[in-house]
PDB file of N, CA and C in Angstrom:
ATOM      1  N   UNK A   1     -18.974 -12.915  46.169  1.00  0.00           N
ATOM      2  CA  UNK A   1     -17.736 -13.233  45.485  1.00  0.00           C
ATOM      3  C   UNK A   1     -17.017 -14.411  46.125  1.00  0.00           C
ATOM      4  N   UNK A   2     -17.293 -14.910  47.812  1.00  0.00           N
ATOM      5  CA  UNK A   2     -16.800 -15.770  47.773  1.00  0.00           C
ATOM      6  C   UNK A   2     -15.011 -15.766  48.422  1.00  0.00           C
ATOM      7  N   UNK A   3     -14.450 -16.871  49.454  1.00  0.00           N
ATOM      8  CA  UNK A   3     -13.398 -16.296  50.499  1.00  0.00           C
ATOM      9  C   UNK A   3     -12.340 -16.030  49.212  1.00  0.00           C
ATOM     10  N   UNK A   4     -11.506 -14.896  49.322  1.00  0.00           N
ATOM     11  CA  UNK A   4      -9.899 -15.482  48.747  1.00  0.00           C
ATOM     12  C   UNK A   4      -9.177 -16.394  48.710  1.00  0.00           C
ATOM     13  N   UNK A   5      -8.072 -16.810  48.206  1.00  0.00           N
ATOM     14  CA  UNK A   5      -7.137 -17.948  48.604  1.00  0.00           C
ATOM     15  C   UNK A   5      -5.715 -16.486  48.402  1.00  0.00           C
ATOM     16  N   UNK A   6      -4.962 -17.579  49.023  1.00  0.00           N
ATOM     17  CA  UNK A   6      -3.540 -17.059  49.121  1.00  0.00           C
ATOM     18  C   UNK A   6      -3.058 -17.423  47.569  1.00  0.00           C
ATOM     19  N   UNK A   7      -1.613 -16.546  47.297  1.00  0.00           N
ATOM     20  CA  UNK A   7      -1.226 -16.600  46.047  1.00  0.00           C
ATOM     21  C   UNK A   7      -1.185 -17.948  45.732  1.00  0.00           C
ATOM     22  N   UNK A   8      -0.236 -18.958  46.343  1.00  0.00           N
ATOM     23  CA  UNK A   8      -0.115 -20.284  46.263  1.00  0.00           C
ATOM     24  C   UNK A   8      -0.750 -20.861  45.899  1.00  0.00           C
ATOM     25  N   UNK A   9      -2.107 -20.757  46.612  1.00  0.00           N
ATOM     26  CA  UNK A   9      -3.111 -22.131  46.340  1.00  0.00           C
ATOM     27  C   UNK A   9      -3.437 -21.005  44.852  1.00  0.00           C
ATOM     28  N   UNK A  10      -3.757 -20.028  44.428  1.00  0.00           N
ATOM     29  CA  UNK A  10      -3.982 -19.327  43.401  1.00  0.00           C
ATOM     30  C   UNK A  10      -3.499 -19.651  42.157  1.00  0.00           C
ATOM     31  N   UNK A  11      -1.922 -19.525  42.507  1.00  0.00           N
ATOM     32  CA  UNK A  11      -0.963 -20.265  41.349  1.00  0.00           C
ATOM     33  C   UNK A  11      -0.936 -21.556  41.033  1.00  0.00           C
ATOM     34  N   UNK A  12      -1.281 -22.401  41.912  1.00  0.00           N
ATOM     35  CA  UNK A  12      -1.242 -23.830  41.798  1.00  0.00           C
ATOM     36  C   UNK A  12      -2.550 -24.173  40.614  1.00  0.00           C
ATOM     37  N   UNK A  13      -3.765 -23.200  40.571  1.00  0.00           N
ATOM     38  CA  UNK A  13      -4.735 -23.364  39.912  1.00  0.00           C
ATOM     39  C   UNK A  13      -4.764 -22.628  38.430  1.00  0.00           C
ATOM     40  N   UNK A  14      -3.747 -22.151  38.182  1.00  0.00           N
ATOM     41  CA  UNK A  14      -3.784 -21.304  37.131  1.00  0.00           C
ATOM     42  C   UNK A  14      -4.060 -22.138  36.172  1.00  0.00           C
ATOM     43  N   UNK A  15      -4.164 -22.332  35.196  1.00  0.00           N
ATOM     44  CA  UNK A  15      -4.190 -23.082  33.842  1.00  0.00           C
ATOM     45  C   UNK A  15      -3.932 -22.129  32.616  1.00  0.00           C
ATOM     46  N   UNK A  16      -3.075 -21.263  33.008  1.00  0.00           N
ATOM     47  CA  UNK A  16      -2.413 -20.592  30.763  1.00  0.00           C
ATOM     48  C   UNK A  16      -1.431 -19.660  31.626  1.00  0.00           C
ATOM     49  N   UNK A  17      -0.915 -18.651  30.646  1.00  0.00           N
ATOM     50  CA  UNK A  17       0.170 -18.047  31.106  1.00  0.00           C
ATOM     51  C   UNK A  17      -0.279 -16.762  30.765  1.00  0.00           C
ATOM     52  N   UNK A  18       0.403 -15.788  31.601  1.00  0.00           N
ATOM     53  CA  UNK A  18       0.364 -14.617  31.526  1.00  0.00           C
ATOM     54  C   UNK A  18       1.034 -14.214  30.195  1.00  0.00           C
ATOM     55  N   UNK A  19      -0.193 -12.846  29.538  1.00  0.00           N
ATOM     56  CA  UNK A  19       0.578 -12.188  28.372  1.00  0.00           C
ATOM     57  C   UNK A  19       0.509 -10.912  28.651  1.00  0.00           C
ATOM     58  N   UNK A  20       1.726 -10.153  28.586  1.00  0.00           N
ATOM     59  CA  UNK A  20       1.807  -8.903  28.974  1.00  0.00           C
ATOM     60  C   UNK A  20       1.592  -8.419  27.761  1.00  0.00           C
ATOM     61  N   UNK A  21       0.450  -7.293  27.115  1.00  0.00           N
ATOM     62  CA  UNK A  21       0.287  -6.258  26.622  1.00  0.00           C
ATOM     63  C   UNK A  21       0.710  -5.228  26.257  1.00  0.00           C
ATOM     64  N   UNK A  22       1.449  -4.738  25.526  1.00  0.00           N
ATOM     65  CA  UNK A  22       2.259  -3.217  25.757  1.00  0.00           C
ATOM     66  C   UNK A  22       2.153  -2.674  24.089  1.00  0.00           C
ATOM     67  N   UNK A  23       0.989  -2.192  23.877  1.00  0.00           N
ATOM     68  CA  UNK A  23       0.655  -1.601  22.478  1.00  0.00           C
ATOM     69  C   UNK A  23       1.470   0.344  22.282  1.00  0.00           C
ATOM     70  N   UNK A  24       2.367   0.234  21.618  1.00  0.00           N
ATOM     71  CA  UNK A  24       2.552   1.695  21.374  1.00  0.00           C
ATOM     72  C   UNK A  24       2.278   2.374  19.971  1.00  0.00           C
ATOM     73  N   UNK A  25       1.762   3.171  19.880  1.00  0.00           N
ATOM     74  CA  UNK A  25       1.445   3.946  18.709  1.00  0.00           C
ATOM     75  C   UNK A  25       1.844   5.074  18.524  1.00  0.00           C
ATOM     76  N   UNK A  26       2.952   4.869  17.369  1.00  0.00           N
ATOM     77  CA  UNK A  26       3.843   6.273  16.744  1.00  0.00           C
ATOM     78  C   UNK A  26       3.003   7.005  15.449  1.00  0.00           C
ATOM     79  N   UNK A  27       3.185   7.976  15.182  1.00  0.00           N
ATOM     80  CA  UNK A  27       2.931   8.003  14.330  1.00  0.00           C
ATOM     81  C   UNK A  27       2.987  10.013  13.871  1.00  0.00           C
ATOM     82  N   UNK A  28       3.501  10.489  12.684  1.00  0.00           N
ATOM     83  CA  UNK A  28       3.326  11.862  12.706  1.00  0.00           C
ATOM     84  C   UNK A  28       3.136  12.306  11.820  1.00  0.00           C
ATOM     85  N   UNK A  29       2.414  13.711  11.771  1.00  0.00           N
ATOM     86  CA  UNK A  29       1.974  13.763  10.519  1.00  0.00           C
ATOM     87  C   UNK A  29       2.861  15.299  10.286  1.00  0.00           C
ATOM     88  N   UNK A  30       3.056  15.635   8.796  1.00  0.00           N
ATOM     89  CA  UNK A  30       3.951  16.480   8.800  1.00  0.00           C
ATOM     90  C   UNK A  30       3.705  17.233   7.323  1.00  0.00           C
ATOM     91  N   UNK A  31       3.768  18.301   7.284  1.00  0.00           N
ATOM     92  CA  UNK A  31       3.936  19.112   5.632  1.00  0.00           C
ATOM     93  C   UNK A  31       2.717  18.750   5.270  1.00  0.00           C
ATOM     94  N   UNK A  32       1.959  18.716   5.906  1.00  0.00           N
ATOM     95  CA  UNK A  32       0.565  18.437   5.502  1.00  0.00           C
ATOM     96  C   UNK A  32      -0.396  20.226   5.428  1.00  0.00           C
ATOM     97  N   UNK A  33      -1.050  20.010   4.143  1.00  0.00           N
ATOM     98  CA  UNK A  33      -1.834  21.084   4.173  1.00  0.00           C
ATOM     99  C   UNK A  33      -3.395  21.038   3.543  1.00  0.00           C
ATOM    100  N   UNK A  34      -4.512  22.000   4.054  1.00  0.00           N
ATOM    101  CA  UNK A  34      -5.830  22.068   3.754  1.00  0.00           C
ATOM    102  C   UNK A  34      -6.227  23.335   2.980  1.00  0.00           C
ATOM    103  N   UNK A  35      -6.800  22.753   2.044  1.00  0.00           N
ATOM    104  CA  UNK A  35      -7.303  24.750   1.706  1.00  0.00           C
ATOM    105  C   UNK A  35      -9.062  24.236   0.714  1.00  0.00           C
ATOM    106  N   UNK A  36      -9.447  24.849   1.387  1.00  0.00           N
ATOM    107  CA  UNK A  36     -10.971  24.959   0.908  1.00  0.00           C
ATOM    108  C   UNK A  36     -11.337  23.866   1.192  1.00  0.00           C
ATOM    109  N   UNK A  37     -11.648  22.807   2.498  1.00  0.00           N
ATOM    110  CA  UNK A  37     -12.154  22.462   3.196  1.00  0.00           C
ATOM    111  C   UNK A  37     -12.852  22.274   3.512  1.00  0.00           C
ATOM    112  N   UNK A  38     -13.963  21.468   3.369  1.00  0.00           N
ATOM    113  CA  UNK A  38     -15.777  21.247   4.164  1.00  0.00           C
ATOM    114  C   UNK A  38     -15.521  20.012   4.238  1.00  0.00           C
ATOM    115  N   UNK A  39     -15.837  20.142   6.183  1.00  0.00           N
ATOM    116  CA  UNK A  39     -15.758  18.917   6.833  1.00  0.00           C
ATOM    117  C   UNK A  39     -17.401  18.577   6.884  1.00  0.00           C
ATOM    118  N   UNK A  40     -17.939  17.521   6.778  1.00  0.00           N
ATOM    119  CA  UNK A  40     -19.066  16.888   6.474  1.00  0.00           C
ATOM    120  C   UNK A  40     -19.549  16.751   8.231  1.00  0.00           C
ATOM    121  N   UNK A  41     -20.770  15.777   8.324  1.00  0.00           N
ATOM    122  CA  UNK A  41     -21.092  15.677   9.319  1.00  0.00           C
ATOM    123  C   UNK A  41     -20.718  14.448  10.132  1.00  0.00           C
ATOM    124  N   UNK A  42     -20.608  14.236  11.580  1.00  0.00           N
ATOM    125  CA  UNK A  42     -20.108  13.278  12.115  1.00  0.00           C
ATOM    126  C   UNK A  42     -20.824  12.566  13.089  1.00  0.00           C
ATOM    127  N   UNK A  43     -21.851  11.965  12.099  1.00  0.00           N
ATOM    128  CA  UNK A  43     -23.206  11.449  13.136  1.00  0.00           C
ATOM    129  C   UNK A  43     -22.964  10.156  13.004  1.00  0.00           C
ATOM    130  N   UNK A  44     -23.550   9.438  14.526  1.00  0.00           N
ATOM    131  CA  UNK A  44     -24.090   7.684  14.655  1.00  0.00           C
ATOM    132  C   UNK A  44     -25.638   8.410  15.065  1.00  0.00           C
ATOM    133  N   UNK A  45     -26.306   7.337  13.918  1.00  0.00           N
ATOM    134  CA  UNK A  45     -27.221   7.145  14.604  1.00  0.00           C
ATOM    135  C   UNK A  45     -27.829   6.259  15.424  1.00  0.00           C
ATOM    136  N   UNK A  46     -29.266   6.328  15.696  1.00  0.00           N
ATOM    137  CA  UNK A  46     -29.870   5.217  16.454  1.00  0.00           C
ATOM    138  C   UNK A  46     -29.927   3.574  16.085  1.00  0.00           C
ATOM    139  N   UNK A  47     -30.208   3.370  15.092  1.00  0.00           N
ATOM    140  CA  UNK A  47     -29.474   2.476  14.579  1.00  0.00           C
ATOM    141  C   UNK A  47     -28.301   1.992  14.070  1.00  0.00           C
ATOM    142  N   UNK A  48     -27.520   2.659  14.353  1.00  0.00           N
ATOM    143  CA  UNK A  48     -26.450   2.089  13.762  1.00  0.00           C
ATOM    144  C   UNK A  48     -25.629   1.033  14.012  1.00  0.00           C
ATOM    145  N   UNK A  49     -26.026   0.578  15.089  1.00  0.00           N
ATOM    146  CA  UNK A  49     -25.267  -1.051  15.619  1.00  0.00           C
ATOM    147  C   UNK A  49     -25.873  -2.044  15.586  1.00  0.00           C
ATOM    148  N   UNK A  50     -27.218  -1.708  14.931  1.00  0.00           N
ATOM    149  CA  UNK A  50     -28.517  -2.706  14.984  1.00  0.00           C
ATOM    150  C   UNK A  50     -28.042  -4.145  14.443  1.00  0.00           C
ATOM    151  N   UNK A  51     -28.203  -5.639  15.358  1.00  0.00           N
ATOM    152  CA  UNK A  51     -27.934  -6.809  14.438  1.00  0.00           C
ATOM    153  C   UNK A  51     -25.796  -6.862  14.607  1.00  0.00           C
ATOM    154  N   UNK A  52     -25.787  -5.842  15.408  1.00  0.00           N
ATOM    155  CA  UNK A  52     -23.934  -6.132  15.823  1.00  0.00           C
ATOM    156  C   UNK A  52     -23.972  -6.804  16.582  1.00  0.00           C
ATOM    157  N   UNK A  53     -22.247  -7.860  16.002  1.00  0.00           N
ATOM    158  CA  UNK A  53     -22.247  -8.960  17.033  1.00  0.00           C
ATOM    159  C   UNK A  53     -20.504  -8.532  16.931  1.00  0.00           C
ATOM    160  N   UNK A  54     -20.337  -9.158  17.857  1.00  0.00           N
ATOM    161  CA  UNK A  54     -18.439  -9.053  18.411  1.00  0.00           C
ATOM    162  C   UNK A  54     -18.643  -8.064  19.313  1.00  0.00           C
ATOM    163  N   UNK A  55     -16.843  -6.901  18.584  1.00  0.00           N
ATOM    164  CA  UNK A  55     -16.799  -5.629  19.423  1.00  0.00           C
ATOM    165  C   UNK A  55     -16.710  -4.681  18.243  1.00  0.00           C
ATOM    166  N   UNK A  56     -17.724  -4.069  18.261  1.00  0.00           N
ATOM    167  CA  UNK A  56     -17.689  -3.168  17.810  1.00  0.00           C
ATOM    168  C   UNK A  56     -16.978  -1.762  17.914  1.00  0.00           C
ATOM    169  N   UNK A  57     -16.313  -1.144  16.595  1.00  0.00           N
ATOM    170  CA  UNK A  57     -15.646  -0.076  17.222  1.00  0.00           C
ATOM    171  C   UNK A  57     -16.029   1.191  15.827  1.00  0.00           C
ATOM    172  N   UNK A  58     -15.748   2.231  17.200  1.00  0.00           N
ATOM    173  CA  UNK A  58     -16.732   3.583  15.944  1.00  0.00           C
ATOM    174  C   UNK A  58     -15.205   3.969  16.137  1.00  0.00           C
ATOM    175  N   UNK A  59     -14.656   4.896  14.822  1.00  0.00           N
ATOM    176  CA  UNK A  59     -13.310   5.930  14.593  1.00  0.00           C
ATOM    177  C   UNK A  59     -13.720   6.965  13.923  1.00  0.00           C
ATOM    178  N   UNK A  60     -14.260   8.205  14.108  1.00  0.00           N
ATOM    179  CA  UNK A  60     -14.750   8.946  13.674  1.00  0.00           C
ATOM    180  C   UNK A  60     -13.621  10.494  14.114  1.00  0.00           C
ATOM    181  N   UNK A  61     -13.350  11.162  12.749  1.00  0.00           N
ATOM    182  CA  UNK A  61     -12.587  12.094  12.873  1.00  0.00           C
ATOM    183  C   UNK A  61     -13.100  13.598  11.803  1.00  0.00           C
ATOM    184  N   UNK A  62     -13.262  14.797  12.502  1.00  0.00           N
ATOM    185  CA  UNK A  62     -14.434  15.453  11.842  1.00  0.00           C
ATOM    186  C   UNK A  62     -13.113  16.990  11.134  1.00  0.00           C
ATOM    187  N   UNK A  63     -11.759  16.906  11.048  1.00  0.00           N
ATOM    188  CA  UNK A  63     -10.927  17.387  10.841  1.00  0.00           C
ATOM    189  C   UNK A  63     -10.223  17.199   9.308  1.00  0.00           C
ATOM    190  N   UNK A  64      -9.422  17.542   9.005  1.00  0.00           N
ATOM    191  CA  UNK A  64      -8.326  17.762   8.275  1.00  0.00           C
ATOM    192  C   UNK A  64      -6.948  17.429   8.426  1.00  0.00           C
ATOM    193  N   UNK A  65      -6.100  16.293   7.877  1.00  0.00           N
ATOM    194  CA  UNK A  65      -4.381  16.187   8.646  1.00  0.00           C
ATOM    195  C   UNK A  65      -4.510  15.847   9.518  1.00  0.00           C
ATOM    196  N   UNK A  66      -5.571  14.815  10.032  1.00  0.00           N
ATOM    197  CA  UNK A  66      -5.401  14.487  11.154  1.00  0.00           C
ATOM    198  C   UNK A  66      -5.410  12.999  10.908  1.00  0.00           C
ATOM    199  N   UNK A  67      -3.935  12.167  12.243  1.00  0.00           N
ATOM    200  CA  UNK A  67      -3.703  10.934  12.392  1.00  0.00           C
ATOM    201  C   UNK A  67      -4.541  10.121  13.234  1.00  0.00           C
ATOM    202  N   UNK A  68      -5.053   9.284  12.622  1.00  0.00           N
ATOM    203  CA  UNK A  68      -5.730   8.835  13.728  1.00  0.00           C
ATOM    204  C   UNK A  68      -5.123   7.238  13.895  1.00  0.00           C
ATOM    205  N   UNK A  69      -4.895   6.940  15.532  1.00  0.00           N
ATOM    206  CA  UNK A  69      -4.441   5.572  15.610  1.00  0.00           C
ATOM    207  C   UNK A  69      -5.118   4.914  16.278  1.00  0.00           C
ATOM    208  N   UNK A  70      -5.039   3.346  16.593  1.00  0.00           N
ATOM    209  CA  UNK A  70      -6.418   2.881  17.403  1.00  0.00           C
ATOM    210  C   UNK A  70      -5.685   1.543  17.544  1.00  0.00           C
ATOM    211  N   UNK A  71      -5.695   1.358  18.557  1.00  0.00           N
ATOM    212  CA  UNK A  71      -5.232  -0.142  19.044  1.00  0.00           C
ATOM    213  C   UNK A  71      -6.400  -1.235  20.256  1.00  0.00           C
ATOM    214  N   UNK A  72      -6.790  -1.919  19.726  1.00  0.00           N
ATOM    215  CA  UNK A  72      -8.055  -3.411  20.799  1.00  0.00           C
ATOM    216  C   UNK A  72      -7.033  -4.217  21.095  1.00  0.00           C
ATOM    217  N   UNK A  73      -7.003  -4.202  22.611  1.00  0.00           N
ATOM    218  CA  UNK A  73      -6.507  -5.515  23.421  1.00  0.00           C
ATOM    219  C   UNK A  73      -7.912  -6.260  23.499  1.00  0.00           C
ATOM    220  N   UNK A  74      -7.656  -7.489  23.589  1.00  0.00           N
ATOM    221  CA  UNK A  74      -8.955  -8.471  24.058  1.00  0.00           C
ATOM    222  C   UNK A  74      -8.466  -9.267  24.781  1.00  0.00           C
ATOM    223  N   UNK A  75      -8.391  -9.146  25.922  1.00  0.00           N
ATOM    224  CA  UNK A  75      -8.091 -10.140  26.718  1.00  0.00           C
ATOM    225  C   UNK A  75      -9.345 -11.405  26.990  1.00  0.00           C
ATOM    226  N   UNK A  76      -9.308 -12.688  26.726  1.00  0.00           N
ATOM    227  CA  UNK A  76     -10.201 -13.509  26.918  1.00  0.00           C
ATOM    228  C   UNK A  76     -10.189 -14.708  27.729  1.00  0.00           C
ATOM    229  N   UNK A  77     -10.980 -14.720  28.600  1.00  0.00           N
ATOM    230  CA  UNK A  77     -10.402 -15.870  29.410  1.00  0.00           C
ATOM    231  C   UNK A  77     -11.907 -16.961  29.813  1.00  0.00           C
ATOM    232  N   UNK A  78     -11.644 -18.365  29.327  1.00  0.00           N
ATOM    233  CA  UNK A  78     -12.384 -19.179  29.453  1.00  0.00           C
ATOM    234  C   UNK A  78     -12.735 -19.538  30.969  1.00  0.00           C
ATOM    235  N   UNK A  79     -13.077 -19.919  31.327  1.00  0.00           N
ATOM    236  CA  UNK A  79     -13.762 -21.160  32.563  1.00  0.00           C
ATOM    237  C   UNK A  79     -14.761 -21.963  32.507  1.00  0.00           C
ATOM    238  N   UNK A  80     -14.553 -23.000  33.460  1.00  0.00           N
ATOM    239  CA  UNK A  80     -15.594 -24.492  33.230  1.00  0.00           C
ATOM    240  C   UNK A  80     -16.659 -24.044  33.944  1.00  0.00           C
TER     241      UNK A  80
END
């Protein structure tokens, strides 16, 4: 990895700015009701990402009245 530097010489090299992150997720579910119900099946298979490019994301929920929330930070950072 190579020596540290002190903050200084650190900061002096920065090139972009800090973004602070702060994702919150509200959300409620309420007066909600189920009756006669068949929850199906909740499979990935072996292929199933075959030929994926990025980020992939699975949300899989095998219930009834249920909220589901989902938040991706991507933090990305270049260098030469």
């Amino acid at each position: 990895m190579g020596k540290g530097v002190d903050n200084a010489t650190l900061a002096a090299m920065s090139g972009g700015t800090m973004v602070v992150q702060n994702t919150t997720l509200n959300g409620t579910v309420t007066n909600d009701s189920a009756d006669h119900v068949v929850a199906g099946g909740n499979i990935i298979t072996g292929g199933a990402f075959a030929g994926e490019a990025g980020i992939p994301t699975v949300i899989q929920n095998s219930g009834s009245n249920v909220l589901i929330q989902s938040a991706t930070v991507l933090n990305v950072q270049m260098k030469p």
